[in-house]
PDB file of N, CA and C in Angstrom:
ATOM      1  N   UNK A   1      -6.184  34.481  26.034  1.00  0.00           N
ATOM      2  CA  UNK A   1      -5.574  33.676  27.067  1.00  0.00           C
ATOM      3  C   UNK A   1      -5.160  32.311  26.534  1.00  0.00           C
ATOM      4  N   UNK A   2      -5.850  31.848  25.650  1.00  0.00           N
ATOM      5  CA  UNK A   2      -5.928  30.375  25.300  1.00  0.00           C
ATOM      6  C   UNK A   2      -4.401  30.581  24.200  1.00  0.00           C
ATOM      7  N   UNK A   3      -3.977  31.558  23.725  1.00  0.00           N
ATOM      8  CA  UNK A   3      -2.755  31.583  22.891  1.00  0.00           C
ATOM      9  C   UNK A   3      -1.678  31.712  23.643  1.00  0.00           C
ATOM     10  N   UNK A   4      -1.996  32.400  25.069  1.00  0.00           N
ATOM     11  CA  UNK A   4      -0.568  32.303  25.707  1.00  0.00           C
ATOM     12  C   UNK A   4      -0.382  30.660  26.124  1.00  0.00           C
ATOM     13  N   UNK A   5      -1.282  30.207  26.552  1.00  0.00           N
ATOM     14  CA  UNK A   5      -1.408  28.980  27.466  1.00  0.00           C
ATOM     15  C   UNK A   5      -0.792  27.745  26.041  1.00  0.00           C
ATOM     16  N   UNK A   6      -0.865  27.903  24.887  1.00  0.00           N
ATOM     17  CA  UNK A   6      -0.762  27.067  23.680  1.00  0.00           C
ATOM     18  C   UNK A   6       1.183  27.542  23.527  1.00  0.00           C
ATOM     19  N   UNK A   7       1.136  29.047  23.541  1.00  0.00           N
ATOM     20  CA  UNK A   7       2.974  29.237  23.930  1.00  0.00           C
ATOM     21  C   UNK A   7       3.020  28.790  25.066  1.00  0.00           C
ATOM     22  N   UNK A   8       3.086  28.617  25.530  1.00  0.00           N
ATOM     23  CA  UNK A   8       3.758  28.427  27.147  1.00  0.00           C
ATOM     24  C   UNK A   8       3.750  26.838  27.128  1.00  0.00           C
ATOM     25  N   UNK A   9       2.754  25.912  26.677  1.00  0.00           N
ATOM     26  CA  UNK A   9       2.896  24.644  26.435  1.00  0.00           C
ATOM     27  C   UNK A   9       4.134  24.042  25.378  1.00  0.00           C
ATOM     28  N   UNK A  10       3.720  24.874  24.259  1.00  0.00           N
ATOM     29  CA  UNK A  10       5.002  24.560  23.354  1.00  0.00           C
ATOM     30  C   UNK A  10       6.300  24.843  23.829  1.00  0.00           C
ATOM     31  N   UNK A  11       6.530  25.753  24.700  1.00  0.00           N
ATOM     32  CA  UNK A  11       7.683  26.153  25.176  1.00  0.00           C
ATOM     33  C   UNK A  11       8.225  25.037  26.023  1.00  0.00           C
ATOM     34  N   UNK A  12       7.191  24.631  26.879  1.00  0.00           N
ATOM     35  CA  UNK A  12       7.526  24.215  28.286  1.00  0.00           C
ATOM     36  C   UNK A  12       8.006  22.598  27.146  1.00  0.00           C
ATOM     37  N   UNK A  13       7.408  22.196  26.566  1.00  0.00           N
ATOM     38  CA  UNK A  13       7.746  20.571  25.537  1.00  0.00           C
ATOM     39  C   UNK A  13       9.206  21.024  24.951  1.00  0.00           C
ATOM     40  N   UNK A  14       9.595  22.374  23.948  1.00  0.00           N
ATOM     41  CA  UNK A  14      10.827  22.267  23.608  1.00  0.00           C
ATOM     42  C   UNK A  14      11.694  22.208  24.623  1.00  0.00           C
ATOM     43  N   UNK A  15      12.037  23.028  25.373  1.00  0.00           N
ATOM     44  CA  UNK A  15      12.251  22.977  26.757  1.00  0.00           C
ATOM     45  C   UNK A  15      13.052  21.194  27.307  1.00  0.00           C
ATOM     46  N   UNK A  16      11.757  20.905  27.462  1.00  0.00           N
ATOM     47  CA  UNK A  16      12.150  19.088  28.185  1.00  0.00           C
ATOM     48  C   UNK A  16      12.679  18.701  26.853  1.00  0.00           C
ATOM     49  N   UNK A  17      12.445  18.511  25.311  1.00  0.00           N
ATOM     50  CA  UNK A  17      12.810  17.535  24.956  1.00  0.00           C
ATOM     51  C   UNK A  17      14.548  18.470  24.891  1.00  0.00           C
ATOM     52  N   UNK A  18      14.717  19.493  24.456  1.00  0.00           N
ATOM     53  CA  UNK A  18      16.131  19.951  24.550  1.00  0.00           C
ATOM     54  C   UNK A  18      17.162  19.527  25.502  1.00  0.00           C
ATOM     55  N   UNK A  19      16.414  19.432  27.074  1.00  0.00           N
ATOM     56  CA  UNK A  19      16.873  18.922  27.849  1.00  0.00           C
ATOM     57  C   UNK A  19      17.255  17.200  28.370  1.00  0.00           C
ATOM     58  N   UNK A  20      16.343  16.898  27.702  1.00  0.00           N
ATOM     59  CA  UNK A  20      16.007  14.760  27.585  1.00  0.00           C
ATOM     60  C   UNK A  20      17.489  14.852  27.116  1.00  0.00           C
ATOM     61  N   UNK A  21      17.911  15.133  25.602  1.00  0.00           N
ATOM     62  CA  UNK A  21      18.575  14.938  25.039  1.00  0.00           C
ATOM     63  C   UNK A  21      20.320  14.937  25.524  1.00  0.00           C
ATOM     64  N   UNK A  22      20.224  15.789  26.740  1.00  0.00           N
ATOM     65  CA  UNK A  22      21.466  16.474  27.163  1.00  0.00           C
ATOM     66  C   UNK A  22      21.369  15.648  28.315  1.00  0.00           C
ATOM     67  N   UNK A  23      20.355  15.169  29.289  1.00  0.00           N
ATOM     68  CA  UNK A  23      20.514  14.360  30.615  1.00  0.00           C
ATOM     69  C   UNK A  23      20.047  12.835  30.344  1.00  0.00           C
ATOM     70  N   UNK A  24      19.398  12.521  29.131  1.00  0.00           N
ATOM     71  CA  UNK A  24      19.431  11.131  29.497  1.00  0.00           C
ATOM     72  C   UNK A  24      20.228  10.506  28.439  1.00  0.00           C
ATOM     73  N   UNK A  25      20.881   9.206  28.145  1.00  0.00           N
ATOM     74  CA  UNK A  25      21.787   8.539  27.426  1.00  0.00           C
ATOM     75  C   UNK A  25      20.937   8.485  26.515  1.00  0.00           C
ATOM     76  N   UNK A  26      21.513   7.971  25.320  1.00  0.00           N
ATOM     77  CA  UNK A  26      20.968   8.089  23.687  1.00  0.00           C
ATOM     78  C   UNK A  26      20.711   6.374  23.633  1.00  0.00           C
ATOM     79  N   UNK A  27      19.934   5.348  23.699  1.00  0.00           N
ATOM     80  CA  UNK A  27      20.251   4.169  23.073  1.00  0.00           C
ATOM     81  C   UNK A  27      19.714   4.003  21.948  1.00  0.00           C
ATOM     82  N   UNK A  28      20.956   3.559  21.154  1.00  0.00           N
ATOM     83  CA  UNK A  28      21.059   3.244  19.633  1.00  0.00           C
ATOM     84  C   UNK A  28      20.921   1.644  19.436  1.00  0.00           C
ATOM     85  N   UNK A  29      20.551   0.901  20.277  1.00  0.00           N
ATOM     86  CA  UNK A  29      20.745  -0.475  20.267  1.00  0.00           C
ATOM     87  C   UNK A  29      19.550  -0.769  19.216  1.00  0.00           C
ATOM     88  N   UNK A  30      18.680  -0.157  18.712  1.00  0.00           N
ATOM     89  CA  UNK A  30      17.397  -0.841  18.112  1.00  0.00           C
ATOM     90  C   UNK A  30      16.298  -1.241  18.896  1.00  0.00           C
ATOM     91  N   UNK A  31      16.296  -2.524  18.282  1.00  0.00           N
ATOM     92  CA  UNK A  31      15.086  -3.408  18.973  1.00  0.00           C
ATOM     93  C   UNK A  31      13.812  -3.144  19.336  1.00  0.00           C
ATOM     94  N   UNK A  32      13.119  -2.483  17.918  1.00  0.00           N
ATOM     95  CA  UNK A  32      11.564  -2.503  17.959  1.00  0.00           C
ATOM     96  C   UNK A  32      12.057  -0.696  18.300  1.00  0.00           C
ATOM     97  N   UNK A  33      12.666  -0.107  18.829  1.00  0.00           N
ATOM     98  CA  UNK A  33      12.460   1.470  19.604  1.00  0.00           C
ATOM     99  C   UNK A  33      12.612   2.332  18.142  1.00  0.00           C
ATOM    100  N   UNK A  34      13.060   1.889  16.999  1.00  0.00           N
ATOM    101  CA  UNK A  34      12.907   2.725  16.118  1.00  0.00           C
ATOM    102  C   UNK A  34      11.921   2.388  14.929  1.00  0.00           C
ATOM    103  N   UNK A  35      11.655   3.659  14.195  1.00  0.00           N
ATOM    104  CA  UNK A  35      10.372   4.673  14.313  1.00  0.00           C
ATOM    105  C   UNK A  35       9.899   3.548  13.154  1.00  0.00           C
ATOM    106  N   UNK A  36      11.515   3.401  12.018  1.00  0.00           N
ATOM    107  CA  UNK A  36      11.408   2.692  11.075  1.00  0.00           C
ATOM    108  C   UNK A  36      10.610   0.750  11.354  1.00  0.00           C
ATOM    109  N   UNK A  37      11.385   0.144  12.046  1.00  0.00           N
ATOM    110  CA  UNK A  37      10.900  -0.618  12.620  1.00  0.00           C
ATOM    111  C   UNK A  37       9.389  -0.562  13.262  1.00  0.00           C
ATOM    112  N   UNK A  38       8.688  -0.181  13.751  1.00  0.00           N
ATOM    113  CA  UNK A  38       7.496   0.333  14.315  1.00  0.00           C
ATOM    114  C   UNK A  38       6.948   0.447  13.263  1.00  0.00           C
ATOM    115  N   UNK A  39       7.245   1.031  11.985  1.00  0.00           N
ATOM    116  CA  UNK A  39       6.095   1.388  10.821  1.00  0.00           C
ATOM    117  C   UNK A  39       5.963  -0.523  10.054  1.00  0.00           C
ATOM    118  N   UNK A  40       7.141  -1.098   9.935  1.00  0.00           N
ATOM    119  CA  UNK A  40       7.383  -2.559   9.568  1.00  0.00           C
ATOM    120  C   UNK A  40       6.355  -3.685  10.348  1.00  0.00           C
ATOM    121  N   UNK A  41       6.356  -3.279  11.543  1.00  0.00           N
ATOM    122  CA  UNK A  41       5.705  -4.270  12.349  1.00  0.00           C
ATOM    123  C   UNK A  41       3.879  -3.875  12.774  1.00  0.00           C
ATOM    124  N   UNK A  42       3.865  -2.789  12.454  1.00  0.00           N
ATOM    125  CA  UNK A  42       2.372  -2.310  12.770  1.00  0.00           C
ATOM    126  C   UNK A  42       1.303  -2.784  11.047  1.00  0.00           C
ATOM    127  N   UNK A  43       2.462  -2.568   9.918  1.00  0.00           N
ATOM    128  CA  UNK A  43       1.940  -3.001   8.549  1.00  0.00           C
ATOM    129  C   UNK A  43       1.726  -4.582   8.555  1.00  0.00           C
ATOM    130  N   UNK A  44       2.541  -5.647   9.033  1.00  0.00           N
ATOM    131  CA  UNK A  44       2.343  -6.636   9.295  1.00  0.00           C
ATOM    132  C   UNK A  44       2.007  -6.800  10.225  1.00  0.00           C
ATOM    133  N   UNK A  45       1.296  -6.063  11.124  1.00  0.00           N
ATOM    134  CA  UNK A  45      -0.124  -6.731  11.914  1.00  0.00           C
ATOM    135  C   UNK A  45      -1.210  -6.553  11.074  1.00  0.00           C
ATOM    136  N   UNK A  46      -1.371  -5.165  10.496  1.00  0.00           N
ATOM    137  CA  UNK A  46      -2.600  -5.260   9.734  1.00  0.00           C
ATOM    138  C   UNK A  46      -2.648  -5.886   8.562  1.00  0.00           C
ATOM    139  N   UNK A  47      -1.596  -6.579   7.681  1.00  0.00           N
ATOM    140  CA  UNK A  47      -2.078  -7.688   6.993  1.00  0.00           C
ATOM    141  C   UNK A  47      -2.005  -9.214   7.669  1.00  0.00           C
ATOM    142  N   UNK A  48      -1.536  -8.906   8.333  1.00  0.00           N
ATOM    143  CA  UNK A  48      -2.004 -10.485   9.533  1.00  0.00           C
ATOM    144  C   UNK A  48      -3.208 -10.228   9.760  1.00  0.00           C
ATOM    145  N   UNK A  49      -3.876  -9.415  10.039  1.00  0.00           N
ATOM    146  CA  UNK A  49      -5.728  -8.980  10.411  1.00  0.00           C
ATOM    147  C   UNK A  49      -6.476  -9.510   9.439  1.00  0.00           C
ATOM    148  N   UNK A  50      -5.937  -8.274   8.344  1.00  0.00           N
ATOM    149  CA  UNK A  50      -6.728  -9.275   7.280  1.00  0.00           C
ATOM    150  C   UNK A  50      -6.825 -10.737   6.907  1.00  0.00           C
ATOM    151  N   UNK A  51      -6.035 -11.332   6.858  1.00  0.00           N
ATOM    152  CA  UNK A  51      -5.617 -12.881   6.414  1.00  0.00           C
ATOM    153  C   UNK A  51      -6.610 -13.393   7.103  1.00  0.00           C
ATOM    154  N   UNK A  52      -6.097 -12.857   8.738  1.00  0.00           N
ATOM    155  CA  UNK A  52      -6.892 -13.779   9.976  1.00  0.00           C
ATOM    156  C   UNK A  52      -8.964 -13.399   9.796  1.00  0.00           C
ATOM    157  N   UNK A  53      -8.693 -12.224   9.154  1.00  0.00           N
ATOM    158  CA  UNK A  53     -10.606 -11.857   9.168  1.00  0.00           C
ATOM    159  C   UNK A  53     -11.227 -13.061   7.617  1.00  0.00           C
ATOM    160  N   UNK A  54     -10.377 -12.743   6.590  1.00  0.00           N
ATOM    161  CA  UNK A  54     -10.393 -13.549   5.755  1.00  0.00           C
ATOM    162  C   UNK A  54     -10.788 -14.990   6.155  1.00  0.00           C
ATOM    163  N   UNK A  55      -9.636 -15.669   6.732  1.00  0.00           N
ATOM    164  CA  UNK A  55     -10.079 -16.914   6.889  1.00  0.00           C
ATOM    165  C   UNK A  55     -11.022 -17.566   7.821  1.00  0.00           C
ATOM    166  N   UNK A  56     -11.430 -16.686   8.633  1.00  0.00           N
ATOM    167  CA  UNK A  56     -12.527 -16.531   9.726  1.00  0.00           C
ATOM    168  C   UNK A  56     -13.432 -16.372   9.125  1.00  0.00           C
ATOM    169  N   UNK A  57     -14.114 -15.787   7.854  1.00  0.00           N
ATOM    170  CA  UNK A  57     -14.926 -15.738   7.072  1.00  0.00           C
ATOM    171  C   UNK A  57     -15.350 -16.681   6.107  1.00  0.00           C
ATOM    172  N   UNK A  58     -14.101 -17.113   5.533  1.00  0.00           N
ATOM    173  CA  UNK A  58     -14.119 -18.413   4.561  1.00  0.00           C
ATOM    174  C   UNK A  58     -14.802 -19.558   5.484  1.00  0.00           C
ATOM    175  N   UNK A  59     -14.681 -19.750   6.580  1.00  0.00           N
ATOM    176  CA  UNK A  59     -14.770 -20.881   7.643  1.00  0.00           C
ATOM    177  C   UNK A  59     -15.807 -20.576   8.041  1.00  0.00           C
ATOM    178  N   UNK A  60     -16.431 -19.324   8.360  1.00  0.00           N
ATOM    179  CA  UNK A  60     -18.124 -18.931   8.740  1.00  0.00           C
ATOM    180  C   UNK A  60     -19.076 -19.220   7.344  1.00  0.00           C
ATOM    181  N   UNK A  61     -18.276 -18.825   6.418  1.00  0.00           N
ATOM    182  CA  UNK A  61     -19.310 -19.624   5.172  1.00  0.00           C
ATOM    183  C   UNK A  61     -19.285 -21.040   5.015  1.00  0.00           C
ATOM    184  N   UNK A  62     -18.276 -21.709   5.018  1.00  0.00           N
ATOM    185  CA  UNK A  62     -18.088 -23.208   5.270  1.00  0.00           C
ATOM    186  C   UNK A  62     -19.363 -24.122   6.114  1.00  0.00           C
ATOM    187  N   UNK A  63     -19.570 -22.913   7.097  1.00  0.00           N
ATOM    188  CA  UNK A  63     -20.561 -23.556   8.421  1.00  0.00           C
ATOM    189  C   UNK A  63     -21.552 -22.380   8.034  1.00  0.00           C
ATOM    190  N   UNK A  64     -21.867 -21.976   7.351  1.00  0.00           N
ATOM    191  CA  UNK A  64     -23.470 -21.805   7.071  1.00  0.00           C
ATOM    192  C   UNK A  64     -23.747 -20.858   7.667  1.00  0.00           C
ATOM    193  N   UNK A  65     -22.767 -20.041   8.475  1.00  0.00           N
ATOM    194  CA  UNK A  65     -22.925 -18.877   9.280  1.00  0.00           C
ATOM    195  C   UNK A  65     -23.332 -17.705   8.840  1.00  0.00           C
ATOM    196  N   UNK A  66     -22.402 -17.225   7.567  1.00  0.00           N
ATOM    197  CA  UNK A  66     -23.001 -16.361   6.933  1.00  0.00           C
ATOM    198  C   UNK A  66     -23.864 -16.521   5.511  1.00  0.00           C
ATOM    199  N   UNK A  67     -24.284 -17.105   5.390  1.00  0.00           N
ATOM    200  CA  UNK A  67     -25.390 -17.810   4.395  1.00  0.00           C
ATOM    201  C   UNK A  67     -25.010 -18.128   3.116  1.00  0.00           C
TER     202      UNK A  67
END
């Protein structure tokens, strides 16, 4: 049962996205919605993390926090 229910899901997803494609407009404008962009800005949060854990650390040793 659990293999029909796994077809019938995959079906029912190709299905809508086949259809998305044909009823809703395409925007090509950019702005953060592509995939490329998204991989750019998620890498520079996580070296902004680091920097920011870094210097949060340097400054907890400064003050004796972490010994």
């Amino acid at each position: 049962m659990k293999n029909i229910r796994d077809r019938f899901a995959l079906l029912v997803t190709e299905v809508t996205m086949a259809l998305r494609g044909r009823l809703e407009p395409v925007d090509e404008r950019g702005g953060g919605r592509n995939t490329d962009e998204g991989f750019h800005i998620s890498g520079g949060a996580v070296v902004a993390g680091a920097i920011a854990a870094g210097v949060a650390a340097f400054v907890a040793r400064r003050l004796g926090a972490l010994g």
